[in-house]
PDB file of N, CA and C in Angstrom:
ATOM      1  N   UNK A   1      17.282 -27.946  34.493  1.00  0.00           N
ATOM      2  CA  UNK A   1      17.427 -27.151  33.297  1.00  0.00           C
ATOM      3  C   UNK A   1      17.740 -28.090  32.129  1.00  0.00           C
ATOM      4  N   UNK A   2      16.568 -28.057  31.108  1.00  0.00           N
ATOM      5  CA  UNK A   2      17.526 -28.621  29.923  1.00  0.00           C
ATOM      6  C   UNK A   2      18.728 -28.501  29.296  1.00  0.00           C
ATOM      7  N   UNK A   3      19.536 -29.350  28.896  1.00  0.00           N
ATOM      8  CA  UNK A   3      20.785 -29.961  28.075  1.00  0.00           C
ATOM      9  C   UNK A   3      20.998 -29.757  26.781  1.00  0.00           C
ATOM     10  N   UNK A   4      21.640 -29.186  25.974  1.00  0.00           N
ATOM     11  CA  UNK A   4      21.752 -29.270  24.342  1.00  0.00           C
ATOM     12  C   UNK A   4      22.932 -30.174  24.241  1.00  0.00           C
ATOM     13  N   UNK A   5      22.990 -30.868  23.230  1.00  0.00           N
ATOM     14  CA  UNK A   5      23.956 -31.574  22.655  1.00  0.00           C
ATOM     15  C   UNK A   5      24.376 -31.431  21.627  1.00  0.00           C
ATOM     16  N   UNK A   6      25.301 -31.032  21.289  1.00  0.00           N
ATOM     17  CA  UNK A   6      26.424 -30.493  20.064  1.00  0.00           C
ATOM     18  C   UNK A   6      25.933 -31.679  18.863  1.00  0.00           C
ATOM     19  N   UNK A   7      25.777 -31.489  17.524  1.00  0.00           N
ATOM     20  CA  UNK A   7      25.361 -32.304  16.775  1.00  0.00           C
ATOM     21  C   UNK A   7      26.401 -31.911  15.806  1.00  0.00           C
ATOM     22  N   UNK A   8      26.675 -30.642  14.865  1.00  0.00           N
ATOM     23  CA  UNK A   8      27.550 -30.065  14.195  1.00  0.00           C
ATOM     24  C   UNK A   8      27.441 -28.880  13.904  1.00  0.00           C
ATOM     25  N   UNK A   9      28.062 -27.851  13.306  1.00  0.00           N
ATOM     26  CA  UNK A   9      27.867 -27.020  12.995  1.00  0.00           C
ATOM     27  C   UNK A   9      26.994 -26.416  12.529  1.00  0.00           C
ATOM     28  N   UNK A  10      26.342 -27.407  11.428  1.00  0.00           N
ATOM     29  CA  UNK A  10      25.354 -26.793  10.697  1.00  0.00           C
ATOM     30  C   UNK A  10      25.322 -25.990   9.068  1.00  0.00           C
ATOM     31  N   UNK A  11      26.075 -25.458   9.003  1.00  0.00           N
ATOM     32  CA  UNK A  11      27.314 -25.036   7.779  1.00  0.00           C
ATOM     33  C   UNK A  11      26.280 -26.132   6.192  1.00  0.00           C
ATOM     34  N   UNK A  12      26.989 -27.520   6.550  1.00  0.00           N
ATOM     35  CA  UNK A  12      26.144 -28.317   5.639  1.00  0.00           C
ATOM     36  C   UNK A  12      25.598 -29.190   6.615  1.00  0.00           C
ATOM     37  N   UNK A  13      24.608 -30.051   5.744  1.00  0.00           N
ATOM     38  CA  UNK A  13      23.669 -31.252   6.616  1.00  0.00           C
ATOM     39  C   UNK A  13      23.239 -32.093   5.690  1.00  0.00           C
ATOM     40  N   UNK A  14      23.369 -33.307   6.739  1.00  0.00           N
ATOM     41  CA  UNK A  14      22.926 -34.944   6.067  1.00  0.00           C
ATOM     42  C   UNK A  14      21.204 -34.594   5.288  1.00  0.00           C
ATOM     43  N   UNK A  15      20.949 -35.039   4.116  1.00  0.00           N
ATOM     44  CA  UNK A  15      20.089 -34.459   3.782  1.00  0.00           C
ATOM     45  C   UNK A  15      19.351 -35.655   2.917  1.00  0.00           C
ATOM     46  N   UNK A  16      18.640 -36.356   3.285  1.00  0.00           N
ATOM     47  CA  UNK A  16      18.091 -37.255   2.280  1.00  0.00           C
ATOM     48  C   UNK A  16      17.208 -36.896   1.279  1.00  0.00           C
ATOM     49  N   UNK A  17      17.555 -37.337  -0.146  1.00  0.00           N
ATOM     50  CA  UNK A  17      16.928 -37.237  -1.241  1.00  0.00           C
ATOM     51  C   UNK A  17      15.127 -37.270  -1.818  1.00  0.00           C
ATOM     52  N   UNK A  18      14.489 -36.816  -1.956  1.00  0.00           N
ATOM     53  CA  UNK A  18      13.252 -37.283  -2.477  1.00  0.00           C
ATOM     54  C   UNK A  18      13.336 -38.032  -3.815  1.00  0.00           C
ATOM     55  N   UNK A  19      13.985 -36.877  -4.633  1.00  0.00           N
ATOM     56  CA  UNK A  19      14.237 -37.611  -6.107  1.00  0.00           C
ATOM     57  C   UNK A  19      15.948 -37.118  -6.495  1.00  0.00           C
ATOM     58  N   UNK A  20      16.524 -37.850  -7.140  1.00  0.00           N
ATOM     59  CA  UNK A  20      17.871 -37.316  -7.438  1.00  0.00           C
ATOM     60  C   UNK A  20      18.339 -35.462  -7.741  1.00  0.00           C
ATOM     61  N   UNK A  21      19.137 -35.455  -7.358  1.00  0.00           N
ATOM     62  CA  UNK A  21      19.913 -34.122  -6.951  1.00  0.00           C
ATOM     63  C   UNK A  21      21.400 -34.096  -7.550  1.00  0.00           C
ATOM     64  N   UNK A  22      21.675 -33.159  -8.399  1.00  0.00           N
ATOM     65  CA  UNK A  22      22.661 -32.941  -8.935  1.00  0.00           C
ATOM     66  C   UNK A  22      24.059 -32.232  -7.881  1.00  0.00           C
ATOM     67  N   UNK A  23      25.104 -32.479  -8.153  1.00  0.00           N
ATOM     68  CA  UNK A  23      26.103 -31.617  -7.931  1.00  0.00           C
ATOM     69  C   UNK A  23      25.600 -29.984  -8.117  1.00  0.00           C
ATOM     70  N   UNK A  24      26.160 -29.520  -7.066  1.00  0.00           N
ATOM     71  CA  UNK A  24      25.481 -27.845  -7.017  1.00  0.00           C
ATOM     72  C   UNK A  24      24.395 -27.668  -7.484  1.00  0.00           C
ATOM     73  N   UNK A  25      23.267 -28.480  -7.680  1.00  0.00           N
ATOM     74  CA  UNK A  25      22.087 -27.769  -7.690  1.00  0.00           C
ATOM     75  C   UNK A  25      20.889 -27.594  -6.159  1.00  0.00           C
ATOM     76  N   UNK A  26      20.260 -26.469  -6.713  1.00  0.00           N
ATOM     77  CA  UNK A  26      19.787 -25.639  -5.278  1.00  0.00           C
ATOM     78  C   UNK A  26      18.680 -26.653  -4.856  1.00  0.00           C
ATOM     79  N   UNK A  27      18.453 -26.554  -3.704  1.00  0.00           N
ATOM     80  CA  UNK A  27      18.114 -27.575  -2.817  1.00  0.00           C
ATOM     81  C   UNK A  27      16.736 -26.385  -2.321  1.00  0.00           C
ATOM     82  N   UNK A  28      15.750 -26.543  -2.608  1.00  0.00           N
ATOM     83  CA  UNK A  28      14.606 -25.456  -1.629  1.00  0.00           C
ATOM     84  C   UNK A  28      14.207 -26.112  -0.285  1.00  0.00           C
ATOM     85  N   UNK A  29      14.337 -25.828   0.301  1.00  0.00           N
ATOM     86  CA  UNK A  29      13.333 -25.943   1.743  1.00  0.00           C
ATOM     87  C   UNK A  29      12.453 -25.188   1.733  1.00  0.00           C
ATOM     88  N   UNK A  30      11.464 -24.753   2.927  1.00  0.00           N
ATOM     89  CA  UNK A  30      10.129 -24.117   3.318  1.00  0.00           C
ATOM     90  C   UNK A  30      10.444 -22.749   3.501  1.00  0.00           C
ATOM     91  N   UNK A  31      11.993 -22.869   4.118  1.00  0.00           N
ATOM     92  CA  UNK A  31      11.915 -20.971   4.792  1.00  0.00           C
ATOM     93  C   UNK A  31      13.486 -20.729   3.838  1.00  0.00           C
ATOM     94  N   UNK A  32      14.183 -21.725   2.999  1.00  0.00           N
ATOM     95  CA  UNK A  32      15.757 -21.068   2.752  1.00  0.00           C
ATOM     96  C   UNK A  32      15.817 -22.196   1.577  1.00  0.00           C
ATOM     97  N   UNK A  33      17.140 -22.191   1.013  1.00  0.00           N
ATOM     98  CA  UNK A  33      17.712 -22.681   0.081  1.00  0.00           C
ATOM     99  C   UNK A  33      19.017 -23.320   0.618  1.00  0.00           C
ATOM    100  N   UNK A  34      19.289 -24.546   0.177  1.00  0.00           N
ATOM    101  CA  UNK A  34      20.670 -24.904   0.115  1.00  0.00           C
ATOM    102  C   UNK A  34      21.190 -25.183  -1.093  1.00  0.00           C
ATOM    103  N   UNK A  35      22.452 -25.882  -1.527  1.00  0.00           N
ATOM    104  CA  UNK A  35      23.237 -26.203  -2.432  1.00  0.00           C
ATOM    105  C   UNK A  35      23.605 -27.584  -2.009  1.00  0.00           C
ATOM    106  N   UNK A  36      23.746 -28.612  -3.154  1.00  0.00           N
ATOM    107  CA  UNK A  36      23.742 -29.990  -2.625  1.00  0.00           C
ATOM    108  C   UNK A  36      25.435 -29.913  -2.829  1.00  0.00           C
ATOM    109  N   UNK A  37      26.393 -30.492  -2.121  1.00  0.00           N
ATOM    110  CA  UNK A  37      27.658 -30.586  -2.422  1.00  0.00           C
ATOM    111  C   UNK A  37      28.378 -32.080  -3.128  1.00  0.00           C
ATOM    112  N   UNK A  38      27.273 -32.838  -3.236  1.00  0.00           N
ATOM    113  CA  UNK A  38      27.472 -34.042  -4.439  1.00  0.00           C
ATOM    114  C   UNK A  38      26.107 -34.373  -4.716  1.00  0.00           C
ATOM    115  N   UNK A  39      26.397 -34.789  -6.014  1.00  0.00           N
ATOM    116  CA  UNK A  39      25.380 -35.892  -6.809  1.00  0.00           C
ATOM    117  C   UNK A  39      24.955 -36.508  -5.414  1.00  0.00           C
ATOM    118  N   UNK A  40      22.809 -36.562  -5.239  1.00  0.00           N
ATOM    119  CA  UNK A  40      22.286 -37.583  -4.616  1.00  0.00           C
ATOM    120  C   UNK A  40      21.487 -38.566  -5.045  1.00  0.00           C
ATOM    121  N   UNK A  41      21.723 -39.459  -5.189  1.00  0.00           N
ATOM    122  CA  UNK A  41      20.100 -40.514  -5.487  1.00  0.00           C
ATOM    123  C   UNK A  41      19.234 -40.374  -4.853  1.00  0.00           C
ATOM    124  N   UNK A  42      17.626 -40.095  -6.037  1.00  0.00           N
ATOM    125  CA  UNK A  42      16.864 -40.459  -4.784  1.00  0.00           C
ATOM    126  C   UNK A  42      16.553 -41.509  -3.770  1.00  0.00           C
ATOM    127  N   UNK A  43      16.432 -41.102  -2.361  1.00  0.00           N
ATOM    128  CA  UNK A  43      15.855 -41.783  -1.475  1.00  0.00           C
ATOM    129  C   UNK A  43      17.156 -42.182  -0.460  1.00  0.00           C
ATOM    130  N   UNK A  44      18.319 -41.581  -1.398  1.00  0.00           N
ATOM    131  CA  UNK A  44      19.900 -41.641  -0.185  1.00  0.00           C
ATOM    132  C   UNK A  44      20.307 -40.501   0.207  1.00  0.00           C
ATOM    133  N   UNK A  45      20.993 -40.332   1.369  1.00  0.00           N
ATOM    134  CA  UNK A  45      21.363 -39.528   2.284  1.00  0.00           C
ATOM    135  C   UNK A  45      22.788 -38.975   1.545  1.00  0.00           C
ATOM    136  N   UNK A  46      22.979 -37.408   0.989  1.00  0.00           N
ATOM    137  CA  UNK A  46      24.126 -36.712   0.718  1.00  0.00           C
ATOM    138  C   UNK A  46      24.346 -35.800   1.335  1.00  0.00           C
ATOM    139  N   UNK A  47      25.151 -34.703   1.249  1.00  0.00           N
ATOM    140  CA  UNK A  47      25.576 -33.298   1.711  1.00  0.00           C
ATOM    141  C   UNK A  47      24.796 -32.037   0.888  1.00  0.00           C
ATOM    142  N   UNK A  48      24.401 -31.384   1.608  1.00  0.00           N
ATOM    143  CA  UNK A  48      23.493 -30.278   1.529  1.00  0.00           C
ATOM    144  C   UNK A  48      24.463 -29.082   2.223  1.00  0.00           C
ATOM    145  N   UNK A  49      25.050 -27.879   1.400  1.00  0.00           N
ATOM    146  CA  UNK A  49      25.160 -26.547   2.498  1.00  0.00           C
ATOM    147  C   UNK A  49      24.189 -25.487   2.119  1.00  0.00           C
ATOM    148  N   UNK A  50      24.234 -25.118   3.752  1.00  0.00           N
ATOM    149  CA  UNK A  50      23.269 -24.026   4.132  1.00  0.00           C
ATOM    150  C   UNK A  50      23.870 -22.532   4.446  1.00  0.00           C
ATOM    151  N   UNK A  51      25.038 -22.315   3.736  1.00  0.00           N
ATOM    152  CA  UNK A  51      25.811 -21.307   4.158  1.00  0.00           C
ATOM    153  C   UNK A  51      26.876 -20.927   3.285  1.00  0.00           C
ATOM    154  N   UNK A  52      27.131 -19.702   2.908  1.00  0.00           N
ATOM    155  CA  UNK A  52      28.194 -20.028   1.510  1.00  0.00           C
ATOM    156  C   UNK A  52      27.643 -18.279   0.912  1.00  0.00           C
ATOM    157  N   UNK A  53      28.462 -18.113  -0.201  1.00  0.00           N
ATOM    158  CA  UNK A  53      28.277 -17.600  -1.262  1.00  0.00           C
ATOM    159  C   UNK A  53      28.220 -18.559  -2.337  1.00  0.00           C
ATOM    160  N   UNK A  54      27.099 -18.579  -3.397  1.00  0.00           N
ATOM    161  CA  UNK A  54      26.783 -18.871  -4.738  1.00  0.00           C
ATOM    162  C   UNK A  54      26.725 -18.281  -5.795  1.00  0.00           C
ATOM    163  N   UNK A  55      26.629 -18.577  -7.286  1.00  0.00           N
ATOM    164  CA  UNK A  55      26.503 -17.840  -8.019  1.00  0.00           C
ATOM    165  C   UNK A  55      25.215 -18.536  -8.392  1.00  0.00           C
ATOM    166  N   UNK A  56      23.921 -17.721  -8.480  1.00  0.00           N
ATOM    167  CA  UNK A  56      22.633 -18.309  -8.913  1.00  0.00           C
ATOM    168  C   UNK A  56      22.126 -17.947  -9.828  1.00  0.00           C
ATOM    169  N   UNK A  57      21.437 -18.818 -11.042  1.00  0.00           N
ATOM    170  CA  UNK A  57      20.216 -17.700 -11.935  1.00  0.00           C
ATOM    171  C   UNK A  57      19.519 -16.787 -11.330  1.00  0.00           C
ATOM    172  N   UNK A  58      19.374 -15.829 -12.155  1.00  0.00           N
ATOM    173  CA  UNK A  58      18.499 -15.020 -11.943  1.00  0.00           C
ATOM    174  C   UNK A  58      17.853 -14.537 -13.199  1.00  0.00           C
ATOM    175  N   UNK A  59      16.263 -13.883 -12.632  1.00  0.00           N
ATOM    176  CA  UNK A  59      15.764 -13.928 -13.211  1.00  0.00           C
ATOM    177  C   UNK A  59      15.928 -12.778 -14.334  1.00  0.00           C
ATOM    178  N   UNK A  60      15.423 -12.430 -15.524  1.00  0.00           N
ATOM    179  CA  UNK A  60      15.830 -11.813 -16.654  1.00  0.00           C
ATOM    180  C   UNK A  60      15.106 -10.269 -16.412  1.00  0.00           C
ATOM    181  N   UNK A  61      15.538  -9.296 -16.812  1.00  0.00           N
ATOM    182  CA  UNK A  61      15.147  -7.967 -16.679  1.00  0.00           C
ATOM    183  C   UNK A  61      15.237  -7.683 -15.775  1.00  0.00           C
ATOM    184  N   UNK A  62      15.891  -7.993 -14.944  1.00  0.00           N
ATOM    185  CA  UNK A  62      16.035  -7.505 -12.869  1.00  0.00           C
ATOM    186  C   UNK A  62      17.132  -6.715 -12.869  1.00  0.00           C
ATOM    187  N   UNK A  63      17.412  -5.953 -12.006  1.00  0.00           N
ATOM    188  CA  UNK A  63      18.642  -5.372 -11.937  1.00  0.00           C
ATOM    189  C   UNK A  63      18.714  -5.942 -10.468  1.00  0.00           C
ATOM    190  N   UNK A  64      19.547  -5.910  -9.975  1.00  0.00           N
ATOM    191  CA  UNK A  64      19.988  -6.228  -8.548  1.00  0.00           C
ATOM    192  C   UNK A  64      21.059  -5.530  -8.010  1.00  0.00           C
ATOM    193  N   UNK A  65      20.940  -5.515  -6.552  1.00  0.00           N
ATOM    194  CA  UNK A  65      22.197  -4.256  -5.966  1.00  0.00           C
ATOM    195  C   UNK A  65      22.533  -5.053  -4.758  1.00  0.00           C
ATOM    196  N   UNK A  66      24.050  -5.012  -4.376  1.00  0.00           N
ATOM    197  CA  UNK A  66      24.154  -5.687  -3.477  1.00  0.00           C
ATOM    198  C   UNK A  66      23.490  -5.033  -2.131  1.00  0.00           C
ATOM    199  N   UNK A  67      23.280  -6.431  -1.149  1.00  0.00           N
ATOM    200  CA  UNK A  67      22.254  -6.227  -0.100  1.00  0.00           C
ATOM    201  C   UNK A  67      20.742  -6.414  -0.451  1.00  0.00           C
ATOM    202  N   UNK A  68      20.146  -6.964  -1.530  1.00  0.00           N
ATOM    203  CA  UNK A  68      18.694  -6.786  -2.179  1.00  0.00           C
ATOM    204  C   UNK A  68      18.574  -8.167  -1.380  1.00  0.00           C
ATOM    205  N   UNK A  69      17.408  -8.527  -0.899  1.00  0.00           N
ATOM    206  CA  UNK A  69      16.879  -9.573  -0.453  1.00  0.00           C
ATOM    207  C   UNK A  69      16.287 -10.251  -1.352  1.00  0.00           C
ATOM    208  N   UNK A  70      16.770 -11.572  -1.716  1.00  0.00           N
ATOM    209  CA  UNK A  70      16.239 -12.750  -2.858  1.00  0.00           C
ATOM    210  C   UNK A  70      15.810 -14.101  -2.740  1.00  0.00           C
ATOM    211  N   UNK A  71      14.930 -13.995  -3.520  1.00  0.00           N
ATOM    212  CA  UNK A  71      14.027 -15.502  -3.147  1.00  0.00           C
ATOM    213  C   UNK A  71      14.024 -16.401  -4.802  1.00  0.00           C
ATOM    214  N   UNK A  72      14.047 -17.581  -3.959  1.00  0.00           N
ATOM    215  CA  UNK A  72      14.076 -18.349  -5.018  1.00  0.00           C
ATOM    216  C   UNK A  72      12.549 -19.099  -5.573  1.00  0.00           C
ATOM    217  N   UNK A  73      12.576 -19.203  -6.534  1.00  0.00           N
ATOM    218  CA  UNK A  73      11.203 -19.231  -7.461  1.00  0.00           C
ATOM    219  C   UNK A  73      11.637 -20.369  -8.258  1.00  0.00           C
ATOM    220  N   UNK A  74      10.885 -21.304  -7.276  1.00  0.00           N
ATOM    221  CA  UNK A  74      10.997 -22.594  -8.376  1.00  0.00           C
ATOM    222  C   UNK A  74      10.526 -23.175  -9.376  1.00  0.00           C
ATOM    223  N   UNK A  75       9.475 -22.232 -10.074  1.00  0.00           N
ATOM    224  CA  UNK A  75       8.717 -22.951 -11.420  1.00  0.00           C
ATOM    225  C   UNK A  75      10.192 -22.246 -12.664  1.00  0.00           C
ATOM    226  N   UNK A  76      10.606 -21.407 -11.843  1.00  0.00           N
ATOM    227  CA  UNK A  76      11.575 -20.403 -12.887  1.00  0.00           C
ATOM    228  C   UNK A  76      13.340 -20.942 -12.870  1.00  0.00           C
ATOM    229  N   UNK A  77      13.374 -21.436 -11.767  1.00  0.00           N
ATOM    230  CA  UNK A  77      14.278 -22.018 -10.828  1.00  0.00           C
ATOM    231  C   UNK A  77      15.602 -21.009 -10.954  1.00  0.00           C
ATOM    232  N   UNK A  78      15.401 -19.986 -10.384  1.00  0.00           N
ATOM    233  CA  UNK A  78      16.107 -18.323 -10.637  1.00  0.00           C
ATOM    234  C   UNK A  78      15.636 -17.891  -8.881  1.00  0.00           C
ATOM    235  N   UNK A  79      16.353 -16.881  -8.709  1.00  0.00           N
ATOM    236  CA  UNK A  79      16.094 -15.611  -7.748  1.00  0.00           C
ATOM    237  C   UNK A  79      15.556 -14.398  -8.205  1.00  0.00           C
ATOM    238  N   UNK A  80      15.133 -14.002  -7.310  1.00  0.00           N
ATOM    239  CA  UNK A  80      14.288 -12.776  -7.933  1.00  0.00           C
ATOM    240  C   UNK A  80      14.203 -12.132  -6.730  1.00  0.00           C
ATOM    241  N   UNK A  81      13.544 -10.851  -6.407  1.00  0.00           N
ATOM    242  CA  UNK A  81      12.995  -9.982  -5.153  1.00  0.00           C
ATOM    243  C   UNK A  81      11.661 -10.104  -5.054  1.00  0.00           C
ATOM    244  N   UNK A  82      11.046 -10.928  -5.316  1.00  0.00           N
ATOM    245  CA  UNK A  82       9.796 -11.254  -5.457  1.00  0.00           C
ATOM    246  C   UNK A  82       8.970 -12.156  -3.856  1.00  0.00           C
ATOM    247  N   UNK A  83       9.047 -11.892  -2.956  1.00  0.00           N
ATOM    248  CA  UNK A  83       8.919 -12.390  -1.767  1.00  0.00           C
ATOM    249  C   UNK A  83       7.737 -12.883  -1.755  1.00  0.00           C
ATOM    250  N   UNK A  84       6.672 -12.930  -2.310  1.00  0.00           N
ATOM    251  CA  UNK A  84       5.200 -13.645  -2.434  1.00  0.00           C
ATOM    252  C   UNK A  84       5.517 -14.720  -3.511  1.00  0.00           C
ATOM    253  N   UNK A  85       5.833 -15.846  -2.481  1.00  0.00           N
ATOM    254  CA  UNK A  85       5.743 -17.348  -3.276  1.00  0.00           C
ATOM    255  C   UNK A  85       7.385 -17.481  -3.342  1.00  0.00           C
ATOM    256  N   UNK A  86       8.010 -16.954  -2.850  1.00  0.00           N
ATOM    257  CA  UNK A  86       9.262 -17.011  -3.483  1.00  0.00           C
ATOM    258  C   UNK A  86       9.699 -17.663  -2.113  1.00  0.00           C
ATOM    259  N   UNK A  87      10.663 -18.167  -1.774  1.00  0.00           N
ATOM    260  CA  UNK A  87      11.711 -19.149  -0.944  1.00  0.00           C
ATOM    261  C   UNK A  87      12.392 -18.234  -0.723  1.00  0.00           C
ATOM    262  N   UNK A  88      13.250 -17.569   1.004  1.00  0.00           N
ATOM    263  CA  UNK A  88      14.214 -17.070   1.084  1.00  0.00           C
ATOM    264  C   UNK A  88      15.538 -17.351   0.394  1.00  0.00           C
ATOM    265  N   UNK A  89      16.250 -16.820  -0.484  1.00  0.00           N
ATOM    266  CA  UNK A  89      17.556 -17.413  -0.912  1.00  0.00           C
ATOM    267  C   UNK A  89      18.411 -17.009  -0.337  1.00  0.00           C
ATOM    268  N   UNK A  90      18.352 -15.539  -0.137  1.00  0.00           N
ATOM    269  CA  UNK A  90      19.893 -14.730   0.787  1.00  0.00           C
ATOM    270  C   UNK A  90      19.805 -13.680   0.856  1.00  0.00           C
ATOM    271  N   UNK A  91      20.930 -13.256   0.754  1.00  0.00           N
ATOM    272  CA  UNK A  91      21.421 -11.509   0.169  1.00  0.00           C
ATOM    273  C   UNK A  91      22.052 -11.318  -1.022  1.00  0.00           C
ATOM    274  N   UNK A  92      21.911 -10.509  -1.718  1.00  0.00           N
ATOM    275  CA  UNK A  92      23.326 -10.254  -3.175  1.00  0.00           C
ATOM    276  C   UNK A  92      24.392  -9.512  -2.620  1.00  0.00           C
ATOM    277  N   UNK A  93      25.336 -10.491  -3.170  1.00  0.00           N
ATOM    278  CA  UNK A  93      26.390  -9.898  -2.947  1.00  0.00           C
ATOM    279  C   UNK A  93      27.311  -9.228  -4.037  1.00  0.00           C
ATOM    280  N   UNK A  94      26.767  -9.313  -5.483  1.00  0.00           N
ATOM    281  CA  UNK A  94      27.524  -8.309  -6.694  1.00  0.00           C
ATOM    282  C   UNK A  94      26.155  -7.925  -7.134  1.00  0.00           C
ATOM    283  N   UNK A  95      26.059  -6.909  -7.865  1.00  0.00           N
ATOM    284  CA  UNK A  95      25.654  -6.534  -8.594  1.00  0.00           C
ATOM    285  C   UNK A  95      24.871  -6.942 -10.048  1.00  0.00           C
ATOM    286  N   UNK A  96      23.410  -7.341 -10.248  1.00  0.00           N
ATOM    287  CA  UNK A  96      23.581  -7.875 -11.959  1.00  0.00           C
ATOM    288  C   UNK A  96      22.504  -6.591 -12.685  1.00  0.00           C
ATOM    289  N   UNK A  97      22.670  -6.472 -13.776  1.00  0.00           N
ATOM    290  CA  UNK A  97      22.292  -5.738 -14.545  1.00  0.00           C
ATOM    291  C   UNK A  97      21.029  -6.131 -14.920  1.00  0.00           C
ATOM    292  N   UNK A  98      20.183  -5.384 -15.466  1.00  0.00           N
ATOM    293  CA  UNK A  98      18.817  -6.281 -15.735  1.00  0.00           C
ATOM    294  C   UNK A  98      19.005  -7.020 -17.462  1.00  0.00           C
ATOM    295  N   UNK A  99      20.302  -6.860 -17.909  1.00  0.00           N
ATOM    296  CA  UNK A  99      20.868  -7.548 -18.739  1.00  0.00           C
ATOM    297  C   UNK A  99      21.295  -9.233 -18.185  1.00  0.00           C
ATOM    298  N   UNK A 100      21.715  -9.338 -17.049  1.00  0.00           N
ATOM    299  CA  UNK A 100      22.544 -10.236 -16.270  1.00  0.00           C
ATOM    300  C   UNK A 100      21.406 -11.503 -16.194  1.00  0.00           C
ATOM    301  N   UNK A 101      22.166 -12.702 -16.741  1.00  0.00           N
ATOM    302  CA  UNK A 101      21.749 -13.756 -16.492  1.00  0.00           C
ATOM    303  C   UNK A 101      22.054 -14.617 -15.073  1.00  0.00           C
ATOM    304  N   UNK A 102      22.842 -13.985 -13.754  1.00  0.00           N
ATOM    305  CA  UNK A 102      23.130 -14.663 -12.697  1.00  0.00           C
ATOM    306  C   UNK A 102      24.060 -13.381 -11.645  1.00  0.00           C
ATOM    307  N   UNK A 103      23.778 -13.973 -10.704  1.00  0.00           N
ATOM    308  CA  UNK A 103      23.874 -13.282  -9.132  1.00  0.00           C
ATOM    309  C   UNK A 103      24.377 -13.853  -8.557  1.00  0.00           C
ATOM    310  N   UNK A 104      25.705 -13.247  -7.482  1.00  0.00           N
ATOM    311  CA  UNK A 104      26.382 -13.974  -6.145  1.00  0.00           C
ATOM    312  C   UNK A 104      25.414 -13.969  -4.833  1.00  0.00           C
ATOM    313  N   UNK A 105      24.970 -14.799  -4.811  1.00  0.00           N
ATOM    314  CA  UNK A 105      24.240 -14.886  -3.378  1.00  0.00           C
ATOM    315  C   UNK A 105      24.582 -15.229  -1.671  1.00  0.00           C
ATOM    316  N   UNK A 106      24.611 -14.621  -1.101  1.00  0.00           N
ATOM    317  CA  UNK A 106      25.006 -15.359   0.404  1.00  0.00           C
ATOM    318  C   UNK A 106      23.770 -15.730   1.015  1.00  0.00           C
ATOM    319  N   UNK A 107      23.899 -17.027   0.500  1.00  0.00           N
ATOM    320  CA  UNK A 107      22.739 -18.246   1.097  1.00  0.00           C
ATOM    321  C   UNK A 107      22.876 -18.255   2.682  1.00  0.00           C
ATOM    322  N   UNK A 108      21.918 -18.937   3.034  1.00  0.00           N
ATOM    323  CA  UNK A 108      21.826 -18.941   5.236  1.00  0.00           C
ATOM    324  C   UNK A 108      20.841 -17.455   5.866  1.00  0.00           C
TER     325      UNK A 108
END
């Protein structure tokens, strides 16, 4: 029978840079989003979490309700409910108005 070996939690992950990465800015992958937890240079290895509540842009005229499923849209670099082209981001977890410039998200 195969063996697993404990690596870490998973929570955050070693995450090497393509091009520099700011403190808290969102990190896209293929299927989710993370949050970088320091300044990275590109082409060096920092901290990335994959799990959390955030507060994210969002996009303008949206209303949002908590529990709405949101994706992140990187030409806009916002969340939206827009699931064609959009990046899983999370769930909402407050409320924004379609006045509201930003959303609590539970990223993972």
């Amino acid at each position: 029978m195969a063996k697993a070996v404990f690596v870490q939690k998973g929570e955050n992950i070693d995450y090497k840079a393509p091009n520099d990465i700011e403190y808290m800015e969102v990190v896209p992958f293929a299927t989710r989003v993370g949050v970088a937890l320091e300044n990275i240079a590109a082409g060096e290895t920092g901290t990335v979490s994959l799990t959390g509540v955030y507060e994210l842009p969002a996009a303008s005229n949206l209303a949002i309700s908590v529990g709405d499923e949101l994706y992140w849209n990187a030409e806009s670099d916002s969340v939206n409910k827009t699931k064609t082209g959009g990046i899983p981001a999370g769930i909402a977890v407050s409320e924004k108005s379609a006045a509201g410039t930003s959303v609590h998200v539970l990223i993972g």
